[in-house]
Protein backbone atom coordinates (compact mmCIF):
# COMPACT_ATOMS: atom_id res chain seq x y z
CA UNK A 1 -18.96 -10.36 5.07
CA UNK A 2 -18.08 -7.69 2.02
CA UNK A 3 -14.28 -7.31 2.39
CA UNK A 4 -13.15 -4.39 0.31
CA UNK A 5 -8.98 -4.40 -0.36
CA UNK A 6 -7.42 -1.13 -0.99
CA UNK A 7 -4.41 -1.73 -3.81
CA UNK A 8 -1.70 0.99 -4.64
CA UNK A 9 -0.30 0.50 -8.01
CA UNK A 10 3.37 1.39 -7.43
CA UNK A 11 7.02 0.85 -9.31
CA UNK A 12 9.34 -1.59 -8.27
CA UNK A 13 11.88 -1.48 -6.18
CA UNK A 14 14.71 -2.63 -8.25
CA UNK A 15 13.40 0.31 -10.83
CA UNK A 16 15.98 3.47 -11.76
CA UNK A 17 13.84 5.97 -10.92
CA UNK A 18 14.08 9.35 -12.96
CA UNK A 19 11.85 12.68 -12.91
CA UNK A 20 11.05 14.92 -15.92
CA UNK A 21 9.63 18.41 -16.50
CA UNK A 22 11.95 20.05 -14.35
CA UNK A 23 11.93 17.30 -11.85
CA UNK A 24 7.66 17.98 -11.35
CA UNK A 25 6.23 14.54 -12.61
CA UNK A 26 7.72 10.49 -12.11
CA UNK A 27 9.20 9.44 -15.52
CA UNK A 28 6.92 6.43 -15.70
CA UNK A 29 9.14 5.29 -18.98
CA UNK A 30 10.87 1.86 -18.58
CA UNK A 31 9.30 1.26 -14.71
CA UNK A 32 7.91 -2.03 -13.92
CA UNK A 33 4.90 -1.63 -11.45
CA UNK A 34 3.59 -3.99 -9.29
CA UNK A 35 1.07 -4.24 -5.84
CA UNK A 36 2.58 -2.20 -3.09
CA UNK A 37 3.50 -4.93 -0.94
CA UNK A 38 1.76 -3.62 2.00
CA UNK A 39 -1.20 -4.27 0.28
CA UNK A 40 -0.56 -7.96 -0.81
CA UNK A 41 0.26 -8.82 2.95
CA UNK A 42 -3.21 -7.36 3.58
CA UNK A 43 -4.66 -9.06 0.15
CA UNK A 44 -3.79 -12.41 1.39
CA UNK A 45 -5.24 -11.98 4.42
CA UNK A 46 -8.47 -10.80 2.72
CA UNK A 47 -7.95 -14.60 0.74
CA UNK A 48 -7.88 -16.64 4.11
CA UNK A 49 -11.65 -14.70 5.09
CA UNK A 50 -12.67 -15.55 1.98
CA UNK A 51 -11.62 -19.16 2.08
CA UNK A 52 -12.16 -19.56 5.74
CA UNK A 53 -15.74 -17.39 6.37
CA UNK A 54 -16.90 -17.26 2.74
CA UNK A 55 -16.45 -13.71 2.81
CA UNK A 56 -16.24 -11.61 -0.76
CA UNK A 57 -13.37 -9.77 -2.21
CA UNK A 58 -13.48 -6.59 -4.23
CA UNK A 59 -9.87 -4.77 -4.74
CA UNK A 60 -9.67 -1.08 -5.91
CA UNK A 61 -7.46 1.07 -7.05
CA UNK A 62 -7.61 5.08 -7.78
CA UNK A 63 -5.86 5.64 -10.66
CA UNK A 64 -5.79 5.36 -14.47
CA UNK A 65 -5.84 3.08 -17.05
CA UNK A 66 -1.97 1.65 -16.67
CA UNK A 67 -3.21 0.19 -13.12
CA UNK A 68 -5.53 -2.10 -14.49
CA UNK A 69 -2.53 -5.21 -15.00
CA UNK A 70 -1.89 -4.59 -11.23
CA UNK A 71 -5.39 -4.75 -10.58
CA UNK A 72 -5.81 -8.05 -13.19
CA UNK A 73 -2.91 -9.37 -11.12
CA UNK A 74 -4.92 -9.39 -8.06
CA UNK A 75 -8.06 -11.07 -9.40
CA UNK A 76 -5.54 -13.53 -10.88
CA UNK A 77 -4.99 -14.04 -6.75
CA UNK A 78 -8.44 -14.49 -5.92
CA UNK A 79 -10.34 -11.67 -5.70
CA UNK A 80 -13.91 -11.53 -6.62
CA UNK A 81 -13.88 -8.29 -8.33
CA UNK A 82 -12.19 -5.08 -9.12
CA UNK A 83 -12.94 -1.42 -9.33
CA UNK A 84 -11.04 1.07 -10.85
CA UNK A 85 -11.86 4.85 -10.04
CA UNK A 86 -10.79 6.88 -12.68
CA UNK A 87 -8.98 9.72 -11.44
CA UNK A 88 -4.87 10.31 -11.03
CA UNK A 89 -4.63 10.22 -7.76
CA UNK A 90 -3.15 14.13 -6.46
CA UNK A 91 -3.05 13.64 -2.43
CA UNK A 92 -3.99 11.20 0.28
CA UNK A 93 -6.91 13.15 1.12
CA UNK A 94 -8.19 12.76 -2.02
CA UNK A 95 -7.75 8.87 -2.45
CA UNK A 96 -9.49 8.98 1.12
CA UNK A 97 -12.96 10.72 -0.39
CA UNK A 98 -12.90 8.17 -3.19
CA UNK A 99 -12.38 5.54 -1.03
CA UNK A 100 -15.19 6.65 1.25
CA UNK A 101 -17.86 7.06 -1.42
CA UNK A 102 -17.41 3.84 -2.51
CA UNK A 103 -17.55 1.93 0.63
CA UNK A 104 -20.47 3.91 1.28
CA UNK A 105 -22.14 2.90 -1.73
CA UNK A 106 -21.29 -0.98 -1.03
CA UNK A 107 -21.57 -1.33 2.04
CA UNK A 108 -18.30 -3.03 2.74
CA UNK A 109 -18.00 -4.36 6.34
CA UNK A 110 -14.23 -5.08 6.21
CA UNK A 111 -11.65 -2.33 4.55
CA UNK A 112 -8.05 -3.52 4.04
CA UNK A 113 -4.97 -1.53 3.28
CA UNK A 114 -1.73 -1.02 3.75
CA UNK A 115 0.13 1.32 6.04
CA UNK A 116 1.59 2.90 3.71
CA UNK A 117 2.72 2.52 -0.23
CA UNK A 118 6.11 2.58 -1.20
CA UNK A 119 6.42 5.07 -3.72
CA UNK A 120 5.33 8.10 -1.11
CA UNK A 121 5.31 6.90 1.88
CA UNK A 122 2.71 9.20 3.30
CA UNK A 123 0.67 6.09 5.64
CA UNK A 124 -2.51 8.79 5.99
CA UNK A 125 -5.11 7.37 3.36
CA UNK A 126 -6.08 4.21 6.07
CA UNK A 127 -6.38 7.06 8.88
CA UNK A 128 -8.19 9.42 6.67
CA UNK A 129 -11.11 6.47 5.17
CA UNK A 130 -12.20 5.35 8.81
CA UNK A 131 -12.82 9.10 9.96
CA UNK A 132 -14.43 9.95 6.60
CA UNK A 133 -16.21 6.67 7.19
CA UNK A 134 -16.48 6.47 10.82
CA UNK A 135 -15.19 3.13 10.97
CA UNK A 136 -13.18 1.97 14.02
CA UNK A 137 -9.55 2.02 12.74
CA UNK A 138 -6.30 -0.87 13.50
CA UNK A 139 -3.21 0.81 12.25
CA UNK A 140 0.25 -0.98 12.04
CA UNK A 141 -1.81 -4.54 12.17
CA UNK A 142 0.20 -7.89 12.36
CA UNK A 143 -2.63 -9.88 13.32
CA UNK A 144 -6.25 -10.40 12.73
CA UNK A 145 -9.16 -12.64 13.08
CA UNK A 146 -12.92 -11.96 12.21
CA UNK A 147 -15.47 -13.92 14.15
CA UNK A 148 -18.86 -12.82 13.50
CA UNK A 149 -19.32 -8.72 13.91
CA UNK A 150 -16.11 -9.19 16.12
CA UNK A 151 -12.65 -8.44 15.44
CA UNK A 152 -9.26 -8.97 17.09
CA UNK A 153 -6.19 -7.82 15.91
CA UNK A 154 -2.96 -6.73 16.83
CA UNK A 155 -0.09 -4.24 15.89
CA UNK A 156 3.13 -3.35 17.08
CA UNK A 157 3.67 -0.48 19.30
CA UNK A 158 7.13 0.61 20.59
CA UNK A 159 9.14 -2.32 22.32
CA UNK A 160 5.90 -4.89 21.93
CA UNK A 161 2.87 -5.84 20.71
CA UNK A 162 -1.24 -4.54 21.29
CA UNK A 163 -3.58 -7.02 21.04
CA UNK A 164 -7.24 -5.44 20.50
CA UNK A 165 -10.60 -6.23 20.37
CA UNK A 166 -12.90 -4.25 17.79
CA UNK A 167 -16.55 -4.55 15.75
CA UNK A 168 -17.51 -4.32 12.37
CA UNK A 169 -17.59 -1.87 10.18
CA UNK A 170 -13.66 -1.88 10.38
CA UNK A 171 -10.84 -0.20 8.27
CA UNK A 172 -7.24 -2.38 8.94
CA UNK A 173 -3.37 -0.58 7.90
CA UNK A 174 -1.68 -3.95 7.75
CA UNK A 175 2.14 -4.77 7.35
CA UNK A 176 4.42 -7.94 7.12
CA UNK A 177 3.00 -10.34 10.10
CA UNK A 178 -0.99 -9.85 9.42
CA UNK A 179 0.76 -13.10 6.84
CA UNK A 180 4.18 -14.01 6.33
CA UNK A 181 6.02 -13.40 3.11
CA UNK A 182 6.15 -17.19 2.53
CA UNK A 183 2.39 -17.20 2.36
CA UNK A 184 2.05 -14.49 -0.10
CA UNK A 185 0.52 -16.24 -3.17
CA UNK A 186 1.41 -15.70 -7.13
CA UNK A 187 -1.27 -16.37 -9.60
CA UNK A 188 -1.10 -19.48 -11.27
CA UNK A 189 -2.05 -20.23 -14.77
CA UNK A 190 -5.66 -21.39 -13.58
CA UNK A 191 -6.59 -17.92 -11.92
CA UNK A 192 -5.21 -16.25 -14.80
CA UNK A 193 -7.56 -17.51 -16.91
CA UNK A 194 -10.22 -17.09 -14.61
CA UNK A 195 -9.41 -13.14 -13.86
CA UNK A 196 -9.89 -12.30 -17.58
CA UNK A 197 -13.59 -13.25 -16.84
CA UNK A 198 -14.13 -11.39 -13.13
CA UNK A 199 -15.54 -7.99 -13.51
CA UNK A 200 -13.17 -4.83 -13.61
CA UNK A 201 -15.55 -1.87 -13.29
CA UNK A 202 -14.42 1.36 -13.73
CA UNK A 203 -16.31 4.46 -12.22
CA UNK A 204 -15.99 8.03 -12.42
CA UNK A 205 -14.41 10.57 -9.52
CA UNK A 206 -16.74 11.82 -6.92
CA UNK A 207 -13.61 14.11 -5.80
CA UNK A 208 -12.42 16.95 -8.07
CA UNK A 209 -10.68 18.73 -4.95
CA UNK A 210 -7.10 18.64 -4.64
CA UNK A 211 -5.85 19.74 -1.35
CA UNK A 212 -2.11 19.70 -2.46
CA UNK A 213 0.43 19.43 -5.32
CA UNK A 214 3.72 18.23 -6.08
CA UNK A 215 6.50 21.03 -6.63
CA UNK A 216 9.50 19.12 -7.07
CA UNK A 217 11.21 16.15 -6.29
CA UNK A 218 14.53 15.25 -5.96
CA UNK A 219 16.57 11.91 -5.44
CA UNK A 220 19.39 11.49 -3.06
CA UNK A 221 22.81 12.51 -3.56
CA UNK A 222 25.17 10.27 -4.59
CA UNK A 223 27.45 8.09 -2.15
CA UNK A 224 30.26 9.87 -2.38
CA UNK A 225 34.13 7.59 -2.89
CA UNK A 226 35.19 5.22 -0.43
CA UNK A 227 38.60 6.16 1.27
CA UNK A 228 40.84 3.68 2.45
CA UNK A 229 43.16 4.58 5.56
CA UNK A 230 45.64 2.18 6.29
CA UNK A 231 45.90 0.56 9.84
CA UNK A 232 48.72 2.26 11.27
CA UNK A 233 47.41 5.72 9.74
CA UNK A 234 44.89 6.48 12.69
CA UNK A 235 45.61 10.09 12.71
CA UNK A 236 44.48 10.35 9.43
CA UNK A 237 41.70 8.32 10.09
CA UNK A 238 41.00 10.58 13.40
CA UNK A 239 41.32 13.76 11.32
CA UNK A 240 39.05 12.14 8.38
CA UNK A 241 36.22 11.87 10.66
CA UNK A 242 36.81 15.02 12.03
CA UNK A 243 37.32 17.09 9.49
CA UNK A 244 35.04 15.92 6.48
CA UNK A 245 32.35 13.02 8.02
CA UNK A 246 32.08 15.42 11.24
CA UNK A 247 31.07 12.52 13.14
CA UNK A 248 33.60 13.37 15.83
């Protein structure tokens, strides 16, 4: 089985986040970035196949040079092999074509992602591969097992849980559950060393559409000061929330 993991190279949370150029473009200055962690729950999983069904790993990235650590990182986990397509990444439709072209041209039986990354937040570049693709599509997956050309897997849905049962070719949008965050694994000094020797290939674009652009961003407003009432002051407190949180 040819498992192919999707990885988003995105900043850390704990990062001060800043825009420049008239608040058009991330100020990537000073940002730690790291594996989306949707896509190290689903990396892990891709590490039990491996372990478990002898299946192979390639991880892949869109992107530019400055993912390749994050991409190193994931080798350093146990991946087989990395590829890099060398593009900056404009819109989830356009990840989704360069996805598609190379699991076309590897014939990958098993796509992993995550639902969503955490620096946009837009959860459509899963949906988007397995209709490019054709693939039968899990979103929102907290569970799955391969046995032969079969798949079962399952993924919350309002108030519960869906269990399913799927084929091969398959693209998964996994979350926390598909493993736990106690099984997540960090590299250790042995696969390390051994990453600087797997294969990083980089290829070109396929996809020189882009369907949309950023205009602007802008970060939330400030928490405004706390007021303090005092206990016996509930008609100030009454008129507080009535006059300036207008929650009553």
């Amino acid at each position: 089985m040819k498992i192919l993991v999707c990885i988003s190279h995105v900043p850390d949370t704990t990062s001060k986040i800043n825009f420049v150029d008239n608040d058009s473009r991330f100020d990537t200055n000073g940002v730690q970035f790291v594996i989306n962690p949707y896509d190290e729950f689903v990396l892990t999983r891709a590490m039990w196949l491996k372990e478990k069904q002898g299946a192979s790993v390639t991880v892949v990235n869109v992107g530019d040079t400055s993912s390749e650590a994050t991409l190193r990182k994931a080798l350093a986990i146990g991946a087989d092999d990395a590829v890099r397509i060398d593009t900056v990444p404009t819109d989830g439709l356009a990840v989704a074509k360069e996805l598609a072209a190379l699991v076309k041209q590897g014939g990958y039986d098993l796509v992993l992602a995550g639902k969503e990354s955490i620096d946009y937040n837009g959860g459509m570049v899963p949906g988007m591969l397995a209709t490019l693709l054709g693939y039968n599509f899990v979103n929102a997956c907290i569970g799955l097992d391969i046995e032969g050309d079969t798949a079962t897997a399952s993924r919350e849905i309002d108030g519960g849980k869906e269990i399913l049962a799927t084929s091969l070719p398959l693209v998964v949008a996994g979350q926390k559950g598909i493993v736990e965050e106690k099984d997540l694994r960090i590299p250790n000094m042995r696969g390390i060393m051994m990453a600087r020797k797997k294969p990083l290939n980089v290829i070109a674009s396929v996809n020189d559409e882009q369907a949309t652009a950023s205009a602007s961003f802008e970060k939330p407003a400030p928490k405004s000061a706390c007021k303090i009432v005092d206990a016996d002051q509930l008609d100030t407190l009454v008129d507080l929330l009535h006059q300036e949180a207008k929650v009553i």
